[in-house]
ModelCIF file with pLDDT and N, C-alpha, C, O atoms, coordinates in Angstrom:
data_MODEL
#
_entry.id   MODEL 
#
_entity.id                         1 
_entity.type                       polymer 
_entity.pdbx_number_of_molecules   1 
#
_entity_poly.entity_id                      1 
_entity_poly.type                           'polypeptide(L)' 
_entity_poly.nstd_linkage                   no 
_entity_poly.nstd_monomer                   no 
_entity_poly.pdbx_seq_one_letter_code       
;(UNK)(UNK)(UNK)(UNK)(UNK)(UNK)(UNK)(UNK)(UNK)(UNK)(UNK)(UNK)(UNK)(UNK)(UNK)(UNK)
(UNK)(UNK)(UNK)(UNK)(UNK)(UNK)(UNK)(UNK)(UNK)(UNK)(UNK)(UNK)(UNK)(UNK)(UNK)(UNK)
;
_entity_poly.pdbx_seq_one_letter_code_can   XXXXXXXXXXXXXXXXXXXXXXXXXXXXXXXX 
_entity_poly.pdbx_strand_id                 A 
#
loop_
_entity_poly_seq.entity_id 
_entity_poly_seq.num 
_entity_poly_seq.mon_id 
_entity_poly_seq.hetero 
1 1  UNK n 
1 2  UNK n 
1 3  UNK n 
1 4  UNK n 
1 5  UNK n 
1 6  UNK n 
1 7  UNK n 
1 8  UNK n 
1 9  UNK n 
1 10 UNK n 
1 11 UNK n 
1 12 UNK n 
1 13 UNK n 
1 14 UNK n 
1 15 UNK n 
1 16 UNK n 
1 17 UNK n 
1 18 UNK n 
1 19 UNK n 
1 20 UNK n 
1 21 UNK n 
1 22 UNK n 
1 23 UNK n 
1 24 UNK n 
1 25 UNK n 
1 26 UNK n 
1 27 UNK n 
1 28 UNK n 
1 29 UNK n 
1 30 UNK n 
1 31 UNK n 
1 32 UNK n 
#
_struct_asym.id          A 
_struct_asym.entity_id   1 
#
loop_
_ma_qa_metric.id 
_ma_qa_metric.mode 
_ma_qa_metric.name 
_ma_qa_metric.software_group_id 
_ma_qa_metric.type 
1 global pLDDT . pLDDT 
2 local  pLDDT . pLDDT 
#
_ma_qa_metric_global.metric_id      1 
_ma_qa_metric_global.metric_value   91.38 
_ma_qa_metric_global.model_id       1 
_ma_qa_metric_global.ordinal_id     1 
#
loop_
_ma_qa_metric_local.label_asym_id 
_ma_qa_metric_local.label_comp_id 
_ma_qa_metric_local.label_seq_id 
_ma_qa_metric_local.metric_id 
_ma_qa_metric_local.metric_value 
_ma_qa_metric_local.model_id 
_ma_qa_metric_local.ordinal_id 
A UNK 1  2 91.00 1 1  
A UNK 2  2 93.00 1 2  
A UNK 3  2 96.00 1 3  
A UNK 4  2 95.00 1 4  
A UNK 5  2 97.00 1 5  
A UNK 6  2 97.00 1 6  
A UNK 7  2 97.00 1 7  
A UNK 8  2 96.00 1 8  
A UNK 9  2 95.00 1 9  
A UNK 10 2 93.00 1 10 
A UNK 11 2 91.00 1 11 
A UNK 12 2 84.00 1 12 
A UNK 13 2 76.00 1 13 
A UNK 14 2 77.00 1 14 
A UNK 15 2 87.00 1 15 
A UNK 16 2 92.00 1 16 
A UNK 17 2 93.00 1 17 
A UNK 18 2 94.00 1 18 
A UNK 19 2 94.00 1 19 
A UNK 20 2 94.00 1 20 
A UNK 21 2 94.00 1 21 
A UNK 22 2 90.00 1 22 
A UNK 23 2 85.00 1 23 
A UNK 24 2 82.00 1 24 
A UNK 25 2 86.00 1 25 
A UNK 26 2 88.00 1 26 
A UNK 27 2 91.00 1 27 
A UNK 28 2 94.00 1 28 
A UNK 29 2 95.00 1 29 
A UNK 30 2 96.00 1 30 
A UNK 31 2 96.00 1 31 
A UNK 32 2 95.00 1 32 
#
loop_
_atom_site.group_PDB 
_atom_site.id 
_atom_site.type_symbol 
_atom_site.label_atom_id 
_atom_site.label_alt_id 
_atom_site.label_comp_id 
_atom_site.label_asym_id 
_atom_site.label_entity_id 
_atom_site.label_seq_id 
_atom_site.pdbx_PDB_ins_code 
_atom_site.Cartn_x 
_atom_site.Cartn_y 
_atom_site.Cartn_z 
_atom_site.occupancy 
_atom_site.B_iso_or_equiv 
_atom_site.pdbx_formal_charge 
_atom_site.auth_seq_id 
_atom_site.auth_comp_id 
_atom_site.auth_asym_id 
_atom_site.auth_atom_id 
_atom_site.pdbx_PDB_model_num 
ATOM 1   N N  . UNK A 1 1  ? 72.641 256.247 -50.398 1.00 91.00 ? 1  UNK A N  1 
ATOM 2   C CA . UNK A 1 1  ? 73.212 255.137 -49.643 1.00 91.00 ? 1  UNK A CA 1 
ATOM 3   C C  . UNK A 1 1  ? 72.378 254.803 -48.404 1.00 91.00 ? 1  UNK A C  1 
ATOM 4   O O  . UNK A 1 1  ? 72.666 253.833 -47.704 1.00 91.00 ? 1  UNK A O  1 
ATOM 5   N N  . UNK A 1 2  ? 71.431 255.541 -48.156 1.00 93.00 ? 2  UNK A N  1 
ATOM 6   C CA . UNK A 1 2  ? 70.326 255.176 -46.845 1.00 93.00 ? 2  UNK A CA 1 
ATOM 7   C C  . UNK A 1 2  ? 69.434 254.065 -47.165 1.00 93.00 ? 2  UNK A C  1 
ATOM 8   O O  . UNK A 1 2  ? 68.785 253.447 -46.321 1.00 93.00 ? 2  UNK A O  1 
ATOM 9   N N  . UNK A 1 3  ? 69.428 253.824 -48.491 1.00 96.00 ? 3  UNK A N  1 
ATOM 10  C CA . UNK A 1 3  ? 69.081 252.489 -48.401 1.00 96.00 ? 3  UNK A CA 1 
ATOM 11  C C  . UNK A 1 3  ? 69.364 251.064 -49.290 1.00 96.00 ? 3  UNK A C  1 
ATOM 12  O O  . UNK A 1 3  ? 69.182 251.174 -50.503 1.00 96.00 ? 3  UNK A O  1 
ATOM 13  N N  . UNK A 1 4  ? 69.646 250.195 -48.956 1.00 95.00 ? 4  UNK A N  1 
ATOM 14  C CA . UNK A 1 4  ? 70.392 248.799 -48.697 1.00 95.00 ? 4  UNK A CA 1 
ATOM 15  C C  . UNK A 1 4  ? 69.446 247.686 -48.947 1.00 95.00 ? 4  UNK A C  1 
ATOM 16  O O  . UNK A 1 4  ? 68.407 247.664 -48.287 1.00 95.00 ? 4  UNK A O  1 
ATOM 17  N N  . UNK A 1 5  ? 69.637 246.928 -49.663 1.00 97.00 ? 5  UNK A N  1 
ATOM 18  C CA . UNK A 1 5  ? 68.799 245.713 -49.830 1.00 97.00 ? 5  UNK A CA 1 
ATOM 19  C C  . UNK A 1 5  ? 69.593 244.114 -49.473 1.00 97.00 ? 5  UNK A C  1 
ATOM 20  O O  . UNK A 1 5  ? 70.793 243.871 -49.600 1.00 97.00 ? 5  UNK A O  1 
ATOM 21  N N  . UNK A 1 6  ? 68.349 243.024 -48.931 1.00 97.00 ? 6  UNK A N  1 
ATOM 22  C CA . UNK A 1 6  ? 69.600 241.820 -49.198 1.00 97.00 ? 6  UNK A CA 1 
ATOM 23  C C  . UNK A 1 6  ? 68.803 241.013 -50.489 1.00 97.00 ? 6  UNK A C  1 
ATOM 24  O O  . UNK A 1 6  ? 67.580 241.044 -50.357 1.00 97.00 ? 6  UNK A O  1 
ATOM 25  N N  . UNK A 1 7  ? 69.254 240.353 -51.617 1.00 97.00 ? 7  UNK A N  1 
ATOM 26  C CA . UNK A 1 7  ? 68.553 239.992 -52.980 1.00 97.00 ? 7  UNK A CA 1 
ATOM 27  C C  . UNK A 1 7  ? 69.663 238.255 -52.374 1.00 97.00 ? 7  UNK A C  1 
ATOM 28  O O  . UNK A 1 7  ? 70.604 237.850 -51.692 1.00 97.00 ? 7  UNK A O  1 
ATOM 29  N N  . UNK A 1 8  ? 68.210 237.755 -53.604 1.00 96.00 ? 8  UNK A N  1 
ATOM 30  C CA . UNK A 1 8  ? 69.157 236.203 -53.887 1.00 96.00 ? 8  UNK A CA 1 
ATOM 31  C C  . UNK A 1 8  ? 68.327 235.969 -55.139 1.00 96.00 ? 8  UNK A C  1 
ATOM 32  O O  . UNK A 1 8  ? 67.660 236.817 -55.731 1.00 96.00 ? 8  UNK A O  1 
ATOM 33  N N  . UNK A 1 9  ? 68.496 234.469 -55.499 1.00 95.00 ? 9  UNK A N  1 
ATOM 34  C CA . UNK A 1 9  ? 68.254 233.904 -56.491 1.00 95.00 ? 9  UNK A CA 1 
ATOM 35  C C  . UNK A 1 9  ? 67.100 233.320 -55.760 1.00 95.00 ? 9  UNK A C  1 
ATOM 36  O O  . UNK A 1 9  ? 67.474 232.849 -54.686 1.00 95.00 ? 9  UNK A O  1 
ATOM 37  N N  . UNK A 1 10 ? 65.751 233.182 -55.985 1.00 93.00 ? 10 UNK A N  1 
ATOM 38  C CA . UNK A 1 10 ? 64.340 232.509 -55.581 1.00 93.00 ? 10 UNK A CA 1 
ATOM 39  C C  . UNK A 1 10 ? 65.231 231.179 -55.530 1.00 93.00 ? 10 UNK A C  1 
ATOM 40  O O  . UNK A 1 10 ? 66.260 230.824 -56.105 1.00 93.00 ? 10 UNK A O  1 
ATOM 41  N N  . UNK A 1 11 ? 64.388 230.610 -54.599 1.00 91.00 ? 11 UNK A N  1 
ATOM 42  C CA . UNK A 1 11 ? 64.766 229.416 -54.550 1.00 91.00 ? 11 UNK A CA 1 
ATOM 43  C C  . UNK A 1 11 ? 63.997 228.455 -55.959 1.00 91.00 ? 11 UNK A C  1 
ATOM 44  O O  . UNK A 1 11 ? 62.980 228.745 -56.588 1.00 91.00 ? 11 UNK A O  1 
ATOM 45  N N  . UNK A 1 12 ? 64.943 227.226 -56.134 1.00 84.00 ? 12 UNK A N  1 
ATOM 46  C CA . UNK A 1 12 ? 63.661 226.492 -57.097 1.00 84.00 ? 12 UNK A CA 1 
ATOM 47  C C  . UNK A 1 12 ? 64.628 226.221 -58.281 1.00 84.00 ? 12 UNK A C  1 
ATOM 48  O O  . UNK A 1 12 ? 64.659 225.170 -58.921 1.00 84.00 ? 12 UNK A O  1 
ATOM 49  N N  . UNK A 1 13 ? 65.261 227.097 -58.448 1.00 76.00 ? 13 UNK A N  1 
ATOM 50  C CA . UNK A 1 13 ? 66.041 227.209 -59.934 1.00 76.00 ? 13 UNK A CA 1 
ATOM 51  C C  . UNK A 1 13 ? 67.808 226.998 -59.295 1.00 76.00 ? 13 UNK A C  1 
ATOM 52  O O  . UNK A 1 13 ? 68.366 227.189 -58.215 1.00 76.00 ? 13 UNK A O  1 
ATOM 53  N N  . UNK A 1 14 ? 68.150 226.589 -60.423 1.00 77.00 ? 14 UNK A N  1 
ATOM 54  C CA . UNK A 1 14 ? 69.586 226.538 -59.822 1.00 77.00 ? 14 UNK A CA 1 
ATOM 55  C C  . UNK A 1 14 ? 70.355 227.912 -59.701 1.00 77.00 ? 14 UNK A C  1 
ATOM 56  O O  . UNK A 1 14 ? 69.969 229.034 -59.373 1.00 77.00 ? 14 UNK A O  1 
ATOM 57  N N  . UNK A 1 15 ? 71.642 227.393 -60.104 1.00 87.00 ? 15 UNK A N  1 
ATOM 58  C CA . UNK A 1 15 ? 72.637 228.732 -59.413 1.00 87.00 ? 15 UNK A CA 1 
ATOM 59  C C  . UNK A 1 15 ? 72.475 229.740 -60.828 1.00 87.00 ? 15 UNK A C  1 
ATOM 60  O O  . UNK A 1 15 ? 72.193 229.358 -61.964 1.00 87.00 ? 15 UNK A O  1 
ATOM 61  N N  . UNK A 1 16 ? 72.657 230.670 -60.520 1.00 92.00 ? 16 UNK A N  1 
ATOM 62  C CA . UNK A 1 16 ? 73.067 231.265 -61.870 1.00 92.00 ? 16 UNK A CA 1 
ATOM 63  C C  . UNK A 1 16 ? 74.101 232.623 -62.019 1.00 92.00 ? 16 UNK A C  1 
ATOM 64  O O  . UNK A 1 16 ? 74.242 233.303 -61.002 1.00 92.00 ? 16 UNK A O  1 
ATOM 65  N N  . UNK A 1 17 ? 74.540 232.870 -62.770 1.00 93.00 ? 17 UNK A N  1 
ATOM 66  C CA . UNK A 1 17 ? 75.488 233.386 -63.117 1.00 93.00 ? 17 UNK A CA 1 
ATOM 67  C C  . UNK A 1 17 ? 74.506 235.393 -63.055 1.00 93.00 ? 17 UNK A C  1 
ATOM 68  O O  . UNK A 1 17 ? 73.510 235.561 -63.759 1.00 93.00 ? 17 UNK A O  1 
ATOM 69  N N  . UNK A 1 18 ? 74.945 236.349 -62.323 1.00 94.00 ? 18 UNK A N  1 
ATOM 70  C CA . UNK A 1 18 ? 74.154 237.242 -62.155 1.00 94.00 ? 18 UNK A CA 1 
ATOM 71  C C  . UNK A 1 18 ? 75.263 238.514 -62.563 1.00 94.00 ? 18 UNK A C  1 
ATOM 72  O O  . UNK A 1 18 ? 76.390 238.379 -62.089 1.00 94.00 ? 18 UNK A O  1 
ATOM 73  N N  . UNK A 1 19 ? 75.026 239.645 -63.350 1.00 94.00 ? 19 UNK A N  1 
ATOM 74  C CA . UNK A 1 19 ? 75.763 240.207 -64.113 1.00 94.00 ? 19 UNK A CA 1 
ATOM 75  C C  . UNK A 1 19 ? 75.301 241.532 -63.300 1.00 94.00 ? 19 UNK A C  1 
ATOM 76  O O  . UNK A 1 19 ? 74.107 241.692 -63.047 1.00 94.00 ? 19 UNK A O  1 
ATOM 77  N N  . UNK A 1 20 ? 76.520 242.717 -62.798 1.00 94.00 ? 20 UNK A N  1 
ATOM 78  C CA . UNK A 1 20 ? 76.276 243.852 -62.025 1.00 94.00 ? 20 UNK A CA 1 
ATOM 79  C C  . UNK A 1 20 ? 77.343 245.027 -63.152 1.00 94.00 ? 20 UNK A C  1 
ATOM 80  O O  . UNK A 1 20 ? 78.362 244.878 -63.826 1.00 94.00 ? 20 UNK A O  1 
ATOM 81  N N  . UNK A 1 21 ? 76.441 246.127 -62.861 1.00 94.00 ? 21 UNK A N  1 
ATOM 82  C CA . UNK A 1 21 ? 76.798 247.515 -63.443 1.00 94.00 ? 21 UNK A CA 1 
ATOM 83  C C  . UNK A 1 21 ? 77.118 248.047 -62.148 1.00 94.00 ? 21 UNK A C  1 
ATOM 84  O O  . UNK A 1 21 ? 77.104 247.347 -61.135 1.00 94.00 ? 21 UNK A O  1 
ATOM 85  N N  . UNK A 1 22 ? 77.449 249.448 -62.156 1.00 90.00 ? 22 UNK A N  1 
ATOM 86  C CA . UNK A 1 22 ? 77.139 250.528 -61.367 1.00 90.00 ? 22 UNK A CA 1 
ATOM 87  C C  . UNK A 1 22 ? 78.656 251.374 -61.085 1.00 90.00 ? 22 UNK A C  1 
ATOM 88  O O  . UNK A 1 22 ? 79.183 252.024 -61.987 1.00 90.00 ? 22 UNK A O  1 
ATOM 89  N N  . UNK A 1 23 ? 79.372 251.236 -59.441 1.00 85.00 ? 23 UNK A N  1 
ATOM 90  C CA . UNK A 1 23 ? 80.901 251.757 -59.716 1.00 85.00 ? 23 UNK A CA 1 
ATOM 91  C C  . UNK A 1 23 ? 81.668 250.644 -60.461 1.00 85.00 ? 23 UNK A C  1 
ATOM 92  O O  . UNK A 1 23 ? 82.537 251.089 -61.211 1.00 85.00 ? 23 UNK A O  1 
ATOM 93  N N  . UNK A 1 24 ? 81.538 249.153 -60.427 1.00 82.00 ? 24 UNK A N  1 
ATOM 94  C CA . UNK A 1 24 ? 82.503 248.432 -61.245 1.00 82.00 ? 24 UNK A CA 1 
ATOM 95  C C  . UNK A 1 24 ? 81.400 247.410 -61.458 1.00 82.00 ? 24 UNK A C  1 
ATOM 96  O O  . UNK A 1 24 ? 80.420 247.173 -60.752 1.00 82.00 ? 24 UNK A O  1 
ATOM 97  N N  . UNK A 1 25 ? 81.893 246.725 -62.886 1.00 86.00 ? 25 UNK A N  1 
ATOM 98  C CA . UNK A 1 25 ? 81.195 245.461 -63.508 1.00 86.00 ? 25 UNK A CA 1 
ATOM 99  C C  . UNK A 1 25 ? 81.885 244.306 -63.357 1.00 86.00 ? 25 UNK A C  1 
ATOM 100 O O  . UNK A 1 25 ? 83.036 244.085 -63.733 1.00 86.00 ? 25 UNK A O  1 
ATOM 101 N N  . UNK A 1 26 ? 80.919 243.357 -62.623 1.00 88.00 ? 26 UNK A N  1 
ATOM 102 C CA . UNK A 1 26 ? 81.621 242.444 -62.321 1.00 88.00 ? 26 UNK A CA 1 
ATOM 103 C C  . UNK A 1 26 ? 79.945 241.254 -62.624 1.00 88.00 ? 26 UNK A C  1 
ATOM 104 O O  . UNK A 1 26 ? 78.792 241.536 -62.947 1.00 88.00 ? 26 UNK A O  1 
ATOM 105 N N  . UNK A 1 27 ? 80.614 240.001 -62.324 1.00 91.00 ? 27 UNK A N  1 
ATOM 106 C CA . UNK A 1 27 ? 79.373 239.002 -62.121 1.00 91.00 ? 27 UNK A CA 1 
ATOM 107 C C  . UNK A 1 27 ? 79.538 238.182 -60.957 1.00 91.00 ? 27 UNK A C  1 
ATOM 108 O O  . UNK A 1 27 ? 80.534 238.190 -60.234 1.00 91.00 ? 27 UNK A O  1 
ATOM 109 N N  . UNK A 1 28 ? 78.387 237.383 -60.791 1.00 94.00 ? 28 UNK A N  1 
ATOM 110 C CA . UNK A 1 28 ? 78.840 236.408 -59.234 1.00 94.00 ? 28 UNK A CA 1 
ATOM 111 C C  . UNK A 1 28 ? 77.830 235.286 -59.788 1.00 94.00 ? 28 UNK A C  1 
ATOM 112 O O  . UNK A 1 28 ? 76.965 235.624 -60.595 1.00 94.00 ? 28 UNK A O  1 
ATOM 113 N N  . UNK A 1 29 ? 77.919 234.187 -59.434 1.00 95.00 ? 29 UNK A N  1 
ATOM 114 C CA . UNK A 1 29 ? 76.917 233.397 -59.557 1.00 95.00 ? 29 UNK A CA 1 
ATOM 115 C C  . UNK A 1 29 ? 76.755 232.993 -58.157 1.00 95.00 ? 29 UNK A C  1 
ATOM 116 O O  . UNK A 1 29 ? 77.604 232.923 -57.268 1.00 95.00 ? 29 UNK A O  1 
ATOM 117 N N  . UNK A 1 30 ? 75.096 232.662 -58.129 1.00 96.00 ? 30 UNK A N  1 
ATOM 118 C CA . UNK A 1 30 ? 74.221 232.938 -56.997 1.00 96.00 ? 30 UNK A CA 1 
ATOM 119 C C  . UNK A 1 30 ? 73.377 232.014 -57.038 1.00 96.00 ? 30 UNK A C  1 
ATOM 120 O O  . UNK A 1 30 ? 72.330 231.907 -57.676 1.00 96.00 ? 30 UNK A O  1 
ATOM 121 N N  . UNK A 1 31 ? 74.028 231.161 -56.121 1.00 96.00 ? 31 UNK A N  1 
ATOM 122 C CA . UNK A 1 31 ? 72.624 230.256 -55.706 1.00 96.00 ? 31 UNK A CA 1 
ATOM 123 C C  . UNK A 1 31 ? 71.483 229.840 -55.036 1.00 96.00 ? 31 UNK A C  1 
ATOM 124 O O  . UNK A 1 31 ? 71.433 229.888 -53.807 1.00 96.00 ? 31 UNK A O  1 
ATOM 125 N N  . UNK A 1 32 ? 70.714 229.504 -55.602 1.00 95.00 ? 32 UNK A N  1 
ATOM 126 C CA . UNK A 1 32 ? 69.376 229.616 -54.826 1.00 95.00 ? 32 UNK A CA 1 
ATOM 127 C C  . UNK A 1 32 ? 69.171 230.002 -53.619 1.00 95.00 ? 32 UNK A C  1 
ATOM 128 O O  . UNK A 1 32 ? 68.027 230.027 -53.166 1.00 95.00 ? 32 UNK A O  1 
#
């Protein structure tokens, strides 16, 4: 847990729908 990232979607492309594993599965869509 010492280390932390901030992520996005590159700009350029539209939103998209982004799919997560790990303690729970969930998705988010994320735009550019």
């Amino acid at each position: 847990m010492a280390r932390q990232v901030v992520a996005g979607v590159p700009p350029g492309g539209g939103p998209a729908r982004i799919a997560f594993r790990g303690l729970r599965r969930f998705h988010l869509d994320v735009r550019p």
